[in-house]
C-alpha atoms as a PDB file:
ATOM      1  CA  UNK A   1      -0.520  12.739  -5.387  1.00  0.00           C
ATOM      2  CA  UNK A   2      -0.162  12.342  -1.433  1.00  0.00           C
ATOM      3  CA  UNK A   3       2.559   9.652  -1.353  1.00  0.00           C
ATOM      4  CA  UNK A   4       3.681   9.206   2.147  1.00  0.00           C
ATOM      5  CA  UNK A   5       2.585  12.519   3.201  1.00  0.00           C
ATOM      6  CA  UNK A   6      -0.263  12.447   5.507  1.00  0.00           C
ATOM      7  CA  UNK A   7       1.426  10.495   7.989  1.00  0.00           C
ATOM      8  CA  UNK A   8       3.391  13.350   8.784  1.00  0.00           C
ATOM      9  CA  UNK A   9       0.595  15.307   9.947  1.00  0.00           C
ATOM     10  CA  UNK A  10      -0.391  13.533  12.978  1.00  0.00           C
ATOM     11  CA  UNK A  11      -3.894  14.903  13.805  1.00  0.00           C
ATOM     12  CA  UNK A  12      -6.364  12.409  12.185  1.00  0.00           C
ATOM     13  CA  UNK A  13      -9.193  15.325  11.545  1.00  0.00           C
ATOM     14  CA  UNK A  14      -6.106  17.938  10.236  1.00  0.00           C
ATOM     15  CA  UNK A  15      -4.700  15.304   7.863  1.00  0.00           C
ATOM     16  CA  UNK A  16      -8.543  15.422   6.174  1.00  0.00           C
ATOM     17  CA  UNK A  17      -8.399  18.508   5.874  1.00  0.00           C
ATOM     18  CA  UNK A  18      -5.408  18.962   4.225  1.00  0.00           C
ATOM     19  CA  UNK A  19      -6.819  16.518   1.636  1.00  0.00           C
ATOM     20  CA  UNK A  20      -9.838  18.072   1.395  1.00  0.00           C
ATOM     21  CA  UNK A  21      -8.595  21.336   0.409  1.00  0.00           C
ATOM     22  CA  UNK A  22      -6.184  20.072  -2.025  1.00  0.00           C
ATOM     23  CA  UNK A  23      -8.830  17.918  -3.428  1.00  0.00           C
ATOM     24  CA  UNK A  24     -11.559  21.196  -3.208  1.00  0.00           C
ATOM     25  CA  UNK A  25     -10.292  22.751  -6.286  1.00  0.00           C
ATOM     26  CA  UNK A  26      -9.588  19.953  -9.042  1.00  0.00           C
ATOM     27  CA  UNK A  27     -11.653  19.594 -12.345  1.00  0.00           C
ATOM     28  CA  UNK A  28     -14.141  16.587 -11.832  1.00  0.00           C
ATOM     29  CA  UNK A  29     -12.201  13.765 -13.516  1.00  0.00           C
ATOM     30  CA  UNK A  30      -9.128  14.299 -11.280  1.00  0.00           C
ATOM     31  CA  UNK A  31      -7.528  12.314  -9.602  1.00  0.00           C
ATOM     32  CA  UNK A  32      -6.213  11.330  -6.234  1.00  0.00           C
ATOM     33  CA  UNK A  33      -2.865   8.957  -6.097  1.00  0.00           C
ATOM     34  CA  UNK A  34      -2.741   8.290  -1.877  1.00  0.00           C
ATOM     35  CA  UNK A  35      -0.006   5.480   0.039  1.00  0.00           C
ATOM     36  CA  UNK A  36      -0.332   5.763   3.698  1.00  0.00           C
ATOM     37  CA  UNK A  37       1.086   3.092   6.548  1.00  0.00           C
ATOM     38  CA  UNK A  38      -1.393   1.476   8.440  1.00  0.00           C
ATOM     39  CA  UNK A  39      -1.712   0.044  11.437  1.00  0.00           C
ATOM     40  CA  UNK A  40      -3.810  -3.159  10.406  1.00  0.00           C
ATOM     41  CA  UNK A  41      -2.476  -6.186  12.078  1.00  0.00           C
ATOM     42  CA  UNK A  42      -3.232  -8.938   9.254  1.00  0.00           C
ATOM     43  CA  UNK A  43      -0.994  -6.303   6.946  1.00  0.00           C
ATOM     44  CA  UNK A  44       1.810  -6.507   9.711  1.00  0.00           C
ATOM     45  CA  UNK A  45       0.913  -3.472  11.602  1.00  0.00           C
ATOM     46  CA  UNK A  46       2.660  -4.094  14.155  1.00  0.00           C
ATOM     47  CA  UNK A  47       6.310  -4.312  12.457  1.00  0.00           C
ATOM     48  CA  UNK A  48       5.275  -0.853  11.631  1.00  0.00           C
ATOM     49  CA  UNK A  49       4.531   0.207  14.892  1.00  0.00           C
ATOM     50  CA  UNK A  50       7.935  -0.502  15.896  1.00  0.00           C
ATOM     51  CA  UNK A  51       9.626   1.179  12.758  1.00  0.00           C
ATOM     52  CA  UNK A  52       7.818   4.446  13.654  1.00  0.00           C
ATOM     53  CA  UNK A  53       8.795   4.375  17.167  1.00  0.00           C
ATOM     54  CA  UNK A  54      11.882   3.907  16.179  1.00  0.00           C
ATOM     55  CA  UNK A  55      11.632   6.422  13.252  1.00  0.00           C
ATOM     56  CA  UNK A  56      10.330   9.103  16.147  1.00  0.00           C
ATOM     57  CA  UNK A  57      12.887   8.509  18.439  1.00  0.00           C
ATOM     58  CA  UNK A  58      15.758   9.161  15.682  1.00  0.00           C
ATOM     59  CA  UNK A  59      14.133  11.693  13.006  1.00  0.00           C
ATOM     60  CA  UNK A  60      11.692  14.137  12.486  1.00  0.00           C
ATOM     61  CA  UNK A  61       8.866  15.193  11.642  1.00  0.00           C
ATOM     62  CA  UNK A  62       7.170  11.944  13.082  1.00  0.00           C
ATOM     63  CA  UNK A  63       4.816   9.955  11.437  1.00  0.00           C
ATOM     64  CA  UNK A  64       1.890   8.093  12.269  1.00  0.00           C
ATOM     65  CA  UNK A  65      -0.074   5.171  10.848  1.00  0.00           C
ATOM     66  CA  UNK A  66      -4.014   4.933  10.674  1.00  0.00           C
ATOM     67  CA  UNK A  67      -6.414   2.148  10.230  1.00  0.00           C
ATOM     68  CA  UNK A  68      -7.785   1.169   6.797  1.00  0.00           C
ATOM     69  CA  UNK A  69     -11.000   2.812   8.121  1.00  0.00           C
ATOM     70  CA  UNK A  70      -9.357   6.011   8.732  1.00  0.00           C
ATOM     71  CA  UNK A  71      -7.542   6.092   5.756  1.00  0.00           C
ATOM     72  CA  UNK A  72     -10.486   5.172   3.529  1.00  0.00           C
ATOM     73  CA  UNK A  73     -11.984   8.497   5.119  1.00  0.00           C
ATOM     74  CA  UNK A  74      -9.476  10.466   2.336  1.00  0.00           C
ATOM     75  CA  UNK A  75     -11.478   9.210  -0.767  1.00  0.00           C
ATOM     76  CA  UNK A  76     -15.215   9.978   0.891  1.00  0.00           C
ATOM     77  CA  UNK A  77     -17.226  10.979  -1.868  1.00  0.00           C
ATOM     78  CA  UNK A  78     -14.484  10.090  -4.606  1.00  0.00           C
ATOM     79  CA  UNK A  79     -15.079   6.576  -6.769  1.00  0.00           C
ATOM     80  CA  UNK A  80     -12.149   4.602  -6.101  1.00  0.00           C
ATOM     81  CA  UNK A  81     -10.313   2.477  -9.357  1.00  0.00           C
ATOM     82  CA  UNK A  82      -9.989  -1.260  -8.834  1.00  0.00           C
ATOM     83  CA  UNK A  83      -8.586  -3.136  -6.815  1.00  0.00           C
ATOM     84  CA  UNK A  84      -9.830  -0.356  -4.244  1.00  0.00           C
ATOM     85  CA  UNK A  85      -7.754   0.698  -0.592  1.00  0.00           C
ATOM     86  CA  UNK A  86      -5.109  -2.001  -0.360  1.00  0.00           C
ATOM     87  CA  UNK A  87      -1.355  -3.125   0.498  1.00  0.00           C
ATOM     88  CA  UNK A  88       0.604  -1.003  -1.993  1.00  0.00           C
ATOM     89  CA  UNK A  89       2.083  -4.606  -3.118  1.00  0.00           C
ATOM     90  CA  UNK A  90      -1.218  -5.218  -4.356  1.00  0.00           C
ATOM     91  CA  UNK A  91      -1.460  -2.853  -6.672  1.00  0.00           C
ATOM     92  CA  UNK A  92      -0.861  -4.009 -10.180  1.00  0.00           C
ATOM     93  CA  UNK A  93       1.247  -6.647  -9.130  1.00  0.00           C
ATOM     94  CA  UNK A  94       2.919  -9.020 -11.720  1.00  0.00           C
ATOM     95  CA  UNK A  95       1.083 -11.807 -12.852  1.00  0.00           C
ATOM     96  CA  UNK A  96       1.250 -15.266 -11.584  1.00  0.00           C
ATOM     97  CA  UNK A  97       3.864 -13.217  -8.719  1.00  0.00           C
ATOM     98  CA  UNK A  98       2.600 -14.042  -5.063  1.00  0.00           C
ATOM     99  CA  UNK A  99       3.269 -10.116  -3.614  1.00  0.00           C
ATOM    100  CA  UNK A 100       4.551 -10.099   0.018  1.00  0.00           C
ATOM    101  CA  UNK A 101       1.691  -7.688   1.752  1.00  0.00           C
ATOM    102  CA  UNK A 102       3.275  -4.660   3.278  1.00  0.00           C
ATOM    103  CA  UNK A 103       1.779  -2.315   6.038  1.00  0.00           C
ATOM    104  CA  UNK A 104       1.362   0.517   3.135  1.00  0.00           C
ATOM    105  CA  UNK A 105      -2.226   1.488   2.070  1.00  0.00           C
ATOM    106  CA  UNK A 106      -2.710   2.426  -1.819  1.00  0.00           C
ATOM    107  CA  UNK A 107      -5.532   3.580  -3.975  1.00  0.00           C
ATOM    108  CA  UNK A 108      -6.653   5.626  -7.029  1.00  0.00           C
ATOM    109  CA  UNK A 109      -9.847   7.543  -6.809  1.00  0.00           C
ATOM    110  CA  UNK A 110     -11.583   9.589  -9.170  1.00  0.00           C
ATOM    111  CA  UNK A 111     -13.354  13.170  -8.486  1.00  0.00           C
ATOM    112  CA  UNK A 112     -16.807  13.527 -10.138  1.00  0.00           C
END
């Protein structure tokens, strides 16, 4: 489970890596739980810009966001569980609810 953990490590080909190796030695049939903030615009990126400036300017470690392209990179070669890479608000949300999209990336995705 990397829940709001690879946005601490701010080098985009690192952060893979990190995942990679964690994922490296799990039975096929694993799984990997991932939430990450993203920068995407129609997902209100760029409220989230401006909470991790301000989150960098007052705390540490800082964070960073990454595109729903970059993120999607983390489950390369993994089959990903329905409904897929989307706003953690979307995932499993209640029925006949209308979620509010947030800037948070969510999936499930199985090793093979």
């Amino acid at each position: 489970m990397l829940l709001g953990i690879l946005n601490f490590i701010l080098d985009d080909a690192e952060a893979r890596t990190v995942a990679r190796r964690l994922l490296e030695p799990l039975a096929p049939g694993s799984f990997l739980v991932l939430t990450h903030p993203t920068t995407e615009p129609e997902l209100g990126g760029d409220l989230q810009l401006e909470a991790m400036e301000f989150w960098n300017t007052n705390a540490k470690p800082p964070v960073t966001a990454r595109s729903s392209k970059e993120i999607g990179q983390y489950f390369n070669g993994l089959t990903l569980l329905a409904p897929g890479l989307v706003s953690c608000s979307l995932w499993r949300p209640v029925p006949g609810d209308e979620p509010m999209v947030v800037p948070q990336l969510g999936a499930v995705a199985q090793k093979h």
